[in-house]
N, C-alpha and C. Protein backbone atom coordinates (compact mmCIF):
# COMPACT_ATOMS: atom_id res chain seq x y z
N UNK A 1 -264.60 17.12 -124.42
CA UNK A 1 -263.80 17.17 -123.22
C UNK A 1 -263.28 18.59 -123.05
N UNK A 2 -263.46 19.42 -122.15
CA UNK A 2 -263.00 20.54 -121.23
C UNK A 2 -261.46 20.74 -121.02
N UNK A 3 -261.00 21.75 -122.03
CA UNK A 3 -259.60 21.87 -122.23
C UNK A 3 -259.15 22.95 -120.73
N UNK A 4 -257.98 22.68 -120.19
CA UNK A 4 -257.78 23.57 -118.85
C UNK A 4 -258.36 25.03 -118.74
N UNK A 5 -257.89 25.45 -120.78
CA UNK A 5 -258.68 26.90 -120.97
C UNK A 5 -260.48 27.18 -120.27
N UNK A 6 -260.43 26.03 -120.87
CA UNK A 6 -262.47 26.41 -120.63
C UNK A 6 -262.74 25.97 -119.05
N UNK A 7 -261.92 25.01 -118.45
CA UNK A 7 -262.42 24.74 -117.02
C UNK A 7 -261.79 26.48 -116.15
N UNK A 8 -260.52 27.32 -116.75
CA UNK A 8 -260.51 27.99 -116.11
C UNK A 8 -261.62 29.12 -116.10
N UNK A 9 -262.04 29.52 -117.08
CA UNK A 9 -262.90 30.53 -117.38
C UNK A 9 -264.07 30.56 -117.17
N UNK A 10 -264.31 28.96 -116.52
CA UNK A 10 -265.60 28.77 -116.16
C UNK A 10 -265.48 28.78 -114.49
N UNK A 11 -264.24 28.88 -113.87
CA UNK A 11 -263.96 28.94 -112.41
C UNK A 11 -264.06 29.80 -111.37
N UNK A 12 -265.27 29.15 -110.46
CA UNK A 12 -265.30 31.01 -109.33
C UNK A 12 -264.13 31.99 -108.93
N UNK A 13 -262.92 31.21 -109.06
CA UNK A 13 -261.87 31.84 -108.34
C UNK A 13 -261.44 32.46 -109.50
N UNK A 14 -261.65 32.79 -110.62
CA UNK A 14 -261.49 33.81 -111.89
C UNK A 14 -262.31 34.62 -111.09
N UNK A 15 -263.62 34.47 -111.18
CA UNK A 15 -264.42 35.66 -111.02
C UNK A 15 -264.25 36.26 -109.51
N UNK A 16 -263.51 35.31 -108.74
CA UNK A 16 -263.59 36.27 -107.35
C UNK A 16 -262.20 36.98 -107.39
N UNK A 17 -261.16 36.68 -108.30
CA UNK A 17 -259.77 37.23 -108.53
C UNK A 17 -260.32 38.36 -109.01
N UNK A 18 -261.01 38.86 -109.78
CA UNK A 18 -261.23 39.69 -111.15
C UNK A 18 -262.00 40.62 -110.22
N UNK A 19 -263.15 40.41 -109.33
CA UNK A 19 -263.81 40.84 -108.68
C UNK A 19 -263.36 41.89 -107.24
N UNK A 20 -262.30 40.79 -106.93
CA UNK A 20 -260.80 41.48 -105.57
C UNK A 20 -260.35 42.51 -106.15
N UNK A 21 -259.75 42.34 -107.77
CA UNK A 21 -259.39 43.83 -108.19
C UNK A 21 -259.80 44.68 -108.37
N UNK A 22 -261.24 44.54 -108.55
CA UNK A 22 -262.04 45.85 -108.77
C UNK A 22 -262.46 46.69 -107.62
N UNK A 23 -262.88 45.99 -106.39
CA UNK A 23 -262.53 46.26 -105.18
C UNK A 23 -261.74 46.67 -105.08
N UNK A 24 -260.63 46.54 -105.07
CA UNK A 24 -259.43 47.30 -104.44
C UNK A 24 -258.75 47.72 -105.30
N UNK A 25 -259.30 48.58 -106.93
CA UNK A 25 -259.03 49.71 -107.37
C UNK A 25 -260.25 50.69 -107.04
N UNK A 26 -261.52 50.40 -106.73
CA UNK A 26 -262.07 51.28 -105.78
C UNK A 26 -262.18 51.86 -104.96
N UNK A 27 -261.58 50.94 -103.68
CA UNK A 27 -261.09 51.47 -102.56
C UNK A 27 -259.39 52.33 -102.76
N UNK A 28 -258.60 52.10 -103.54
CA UNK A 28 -257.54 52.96 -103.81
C UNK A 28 -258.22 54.39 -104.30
N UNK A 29 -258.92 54.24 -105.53
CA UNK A 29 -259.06 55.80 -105.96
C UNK A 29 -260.23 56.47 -104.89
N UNK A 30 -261.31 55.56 -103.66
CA UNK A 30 -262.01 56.32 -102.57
C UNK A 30 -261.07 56.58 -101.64
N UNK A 31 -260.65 55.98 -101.17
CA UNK A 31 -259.52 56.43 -99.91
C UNK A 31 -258.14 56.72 -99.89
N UNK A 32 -257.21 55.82 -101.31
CA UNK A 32 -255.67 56.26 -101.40
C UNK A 32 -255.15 57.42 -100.90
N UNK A 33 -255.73 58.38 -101.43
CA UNK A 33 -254.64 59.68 -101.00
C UNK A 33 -254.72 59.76 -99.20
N UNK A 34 -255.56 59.21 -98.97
CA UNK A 34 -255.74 59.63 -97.55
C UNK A 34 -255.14 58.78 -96.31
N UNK A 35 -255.35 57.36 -97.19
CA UNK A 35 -254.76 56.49 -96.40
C UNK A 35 -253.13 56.49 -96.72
N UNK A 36 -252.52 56.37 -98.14
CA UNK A 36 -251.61 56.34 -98.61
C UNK A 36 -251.19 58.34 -98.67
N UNK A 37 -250.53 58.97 -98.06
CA UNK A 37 -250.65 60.58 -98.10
C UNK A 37 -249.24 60.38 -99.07
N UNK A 38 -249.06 61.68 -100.01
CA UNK A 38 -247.93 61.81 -100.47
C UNK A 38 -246.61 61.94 -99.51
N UNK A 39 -245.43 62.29 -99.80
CA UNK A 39 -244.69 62.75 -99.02
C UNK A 39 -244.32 64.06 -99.06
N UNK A 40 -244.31 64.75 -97.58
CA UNK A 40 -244.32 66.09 -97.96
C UNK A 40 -242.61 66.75 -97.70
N UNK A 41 -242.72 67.63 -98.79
CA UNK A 41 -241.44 68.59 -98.28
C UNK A 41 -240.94 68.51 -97.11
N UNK A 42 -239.50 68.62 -96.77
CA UNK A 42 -238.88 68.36 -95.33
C UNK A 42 -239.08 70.19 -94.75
N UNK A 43 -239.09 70.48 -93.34
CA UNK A 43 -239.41 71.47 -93.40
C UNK A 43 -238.20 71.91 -92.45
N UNK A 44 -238.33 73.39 -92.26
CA UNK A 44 -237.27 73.66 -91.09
C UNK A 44 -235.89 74.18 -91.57
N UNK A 45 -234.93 74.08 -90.87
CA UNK A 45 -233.44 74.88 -91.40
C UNK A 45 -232.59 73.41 -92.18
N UNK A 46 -232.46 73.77 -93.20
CA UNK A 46 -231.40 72.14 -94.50
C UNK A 46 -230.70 71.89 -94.07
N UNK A 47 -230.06 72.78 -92.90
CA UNK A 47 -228.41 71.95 -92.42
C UNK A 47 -229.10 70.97 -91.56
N UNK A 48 -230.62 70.76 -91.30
CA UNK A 48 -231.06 69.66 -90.40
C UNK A 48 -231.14 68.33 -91.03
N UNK A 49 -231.58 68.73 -92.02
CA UNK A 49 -232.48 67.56 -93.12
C UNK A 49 -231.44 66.48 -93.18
N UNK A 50 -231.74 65.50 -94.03
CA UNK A 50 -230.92 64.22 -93.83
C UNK A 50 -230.33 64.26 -95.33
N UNK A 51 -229.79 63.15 -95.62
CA UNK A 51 -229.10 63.12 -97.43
C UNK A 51 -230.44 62.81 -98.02
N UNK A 52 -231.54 62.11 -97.76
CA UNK A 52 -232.51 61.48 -98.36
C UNK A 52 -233.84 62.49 -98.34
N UNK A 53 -233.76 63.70 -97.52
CA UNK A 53 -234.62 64.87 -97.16
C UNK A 53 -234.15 65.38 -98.37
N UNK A 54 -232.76 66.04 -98.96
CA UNK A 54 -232.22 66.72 -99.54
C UNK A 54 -232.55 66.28 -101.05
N UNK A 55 -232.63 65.10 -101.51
CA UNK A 55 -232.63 63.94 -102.63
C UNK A 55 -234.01 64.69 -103.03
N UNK A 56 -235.01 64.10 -101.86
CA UNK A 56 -236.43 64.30 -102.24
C UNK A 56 -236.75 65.54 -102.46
N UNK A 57 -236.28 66.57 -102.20
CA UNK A 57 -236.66 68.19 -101.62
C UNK A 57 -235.83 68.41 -103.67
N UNK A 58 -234.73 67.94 -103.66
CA UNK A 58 -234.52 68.45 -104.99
C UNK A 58 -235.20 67.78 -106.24
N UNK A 59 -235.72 66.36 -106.32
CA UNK A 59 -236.41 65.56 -107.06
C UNK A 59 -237.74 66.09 -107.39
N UNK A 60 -238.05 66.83 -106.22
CA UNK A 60 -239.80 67.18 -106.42
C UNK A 60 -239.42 68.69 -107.29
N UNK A 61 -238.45 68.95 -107.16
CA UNK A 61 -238.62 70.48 -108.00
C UNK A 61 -237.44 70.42 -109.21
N UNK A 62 -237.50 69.40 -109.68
CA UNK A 62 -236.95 68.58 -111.38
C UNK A 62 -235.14 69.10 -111.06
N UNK A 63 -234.63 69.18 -110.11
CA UNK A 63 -233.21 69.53 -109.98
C UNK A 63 -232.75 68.15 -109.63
N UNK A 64 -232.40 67.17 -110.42
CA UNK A 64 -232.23 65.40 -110.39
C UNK A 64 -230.62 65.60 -109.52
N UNK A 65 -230.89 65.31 -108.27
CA UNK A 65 -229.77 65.04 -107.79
C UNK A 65 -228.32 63.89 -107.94
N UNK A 66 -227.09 64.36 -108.21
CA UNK A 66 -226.32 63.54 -108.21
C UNK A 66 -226.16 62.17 -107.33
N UNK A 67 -226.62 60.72 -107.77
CA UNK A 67 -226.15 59.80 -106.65
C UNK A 67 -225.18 59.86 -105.93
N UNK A 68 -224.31 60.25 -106.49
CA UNK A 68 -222.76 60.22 -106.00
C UNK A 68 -222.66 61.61 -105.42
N UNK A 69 -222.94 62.42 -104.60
CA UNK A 69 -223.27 63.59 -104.59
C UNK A 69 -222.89 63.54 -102.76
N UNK A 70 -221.81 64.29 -101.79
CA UNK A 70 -221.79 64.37 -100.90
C UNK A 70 -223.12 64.85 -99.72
N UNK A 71 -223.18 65.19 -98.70
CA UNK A 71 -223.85 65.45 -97.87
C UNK A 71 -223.96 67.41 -98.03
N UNK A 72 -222.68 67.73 -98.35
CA UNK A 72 -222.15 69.72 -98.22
C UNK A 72 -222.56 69.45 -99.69
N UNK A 73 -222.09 68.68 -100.88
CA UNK A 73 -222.76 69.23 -102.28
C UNK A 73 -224.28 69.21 -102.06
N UNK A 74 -224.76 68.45 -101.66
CA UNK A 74 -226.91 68.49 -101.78
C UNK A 74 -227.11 69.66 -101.37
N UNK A 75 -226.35 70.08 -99.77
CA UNK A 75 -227.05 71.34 -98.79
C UNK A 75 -226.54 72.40 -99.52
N UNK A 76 -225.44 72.66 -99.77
CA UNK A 76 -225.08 73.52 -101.32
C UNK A 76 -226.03 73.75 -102.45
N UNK A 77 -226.37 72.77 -102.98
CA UNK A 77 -227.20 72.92 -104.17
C UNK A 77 -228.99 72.90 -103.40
N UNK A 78 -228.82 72.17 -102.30
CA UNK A 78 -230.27 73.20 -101.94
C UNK A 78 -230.41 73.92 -101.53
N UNK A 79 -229.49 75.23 -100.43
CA UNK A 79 -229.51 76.25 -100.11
C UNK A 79 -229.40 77.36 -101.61
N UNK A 80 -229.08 76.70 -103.11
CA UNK A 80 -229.11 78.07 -103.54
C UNK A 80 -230.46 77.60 -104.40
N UNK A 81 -230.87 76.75 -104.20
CA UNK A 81 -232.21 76.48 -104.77
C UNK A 81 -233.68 76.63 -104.52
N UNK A 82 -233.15 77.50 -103.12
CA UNK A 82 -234.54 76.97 -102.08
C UNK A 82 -235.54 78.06 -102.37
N UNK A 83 -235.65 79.00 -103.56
CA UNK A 83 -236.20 80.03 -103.82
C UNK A 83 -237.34 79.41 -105.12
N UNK A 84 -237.01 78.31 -105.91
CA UNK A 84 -237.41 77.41 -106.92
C UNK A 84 -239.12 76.91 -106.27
N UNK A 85 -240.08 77.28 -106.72
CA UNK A 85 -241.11 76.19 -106.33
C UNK A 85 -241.54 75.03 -106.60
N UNK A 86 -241.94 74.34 -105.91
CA UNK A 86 -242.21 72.71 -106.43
C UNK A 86 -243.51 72.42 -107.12
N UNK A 87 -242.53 71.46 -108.32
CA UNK A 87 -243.02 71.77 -109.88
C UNK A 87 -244.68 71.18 -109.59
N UNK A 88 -245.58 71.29 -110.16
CA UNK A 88 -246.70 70.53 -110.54
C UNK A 88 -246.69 69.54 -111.18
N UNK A 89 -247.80 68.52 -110.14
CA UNK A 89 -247.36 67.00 -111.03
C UNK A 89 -248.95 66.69 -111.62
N UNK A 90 -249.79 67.72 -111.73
CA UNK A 90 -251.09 68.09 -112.10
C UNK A 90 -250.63 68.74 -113.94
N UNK A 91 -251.37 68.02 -114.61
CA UNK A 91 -251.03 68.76 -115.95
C UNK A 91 -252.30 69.73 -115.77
N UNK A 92 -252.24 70.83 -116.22
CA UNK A 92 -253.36 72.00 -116.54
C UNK A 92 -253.96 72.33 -118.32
């Protein structure tokens, strides 16, 4: 008698589950970056940017912003930062 183990492993919907993922880790590493784009640097003058422009703009260049951190402390700490380039997330 066919324990649930063996009726599952013998079941199309294993192999079409197993099959969906491989698919669509193919289609992620053919198209992801393109469909999915990173997010890019906010651009333009900082007193524009938003609190969450400011967050990201300091996160991407390893300066971990304070949560608790006003709107004048971020534009503060990114106006004297804005000379810093953004780090590589590529190891070499």
């Amino acid at each position: 008698m066919p324990t649930p183990l063996d009726r599952a492993l013998n079941s199309k919907n294993l192999f079409l589950g197993f099959a969906g993922m491989v698919t669509a880790v193919a289609a992620w590493s053919i198209w992801g970056s393109d469909v999915f784009p990173a997010e890019s640097d906010p651009t333009g003058n900082p007193e524009d940017w938003t609190s969450d422009d400011m967050r990201r703009w300091l996160r991407a260049r390893g300066l971990m912003p304070n949560e608790n951190a006003s709107r004048e402390e971020l534009l503060e700490r990114v106006k004297a930062n804005l000379r810093i380039p953004r780090k590589s997330t590529s190891a070499a």
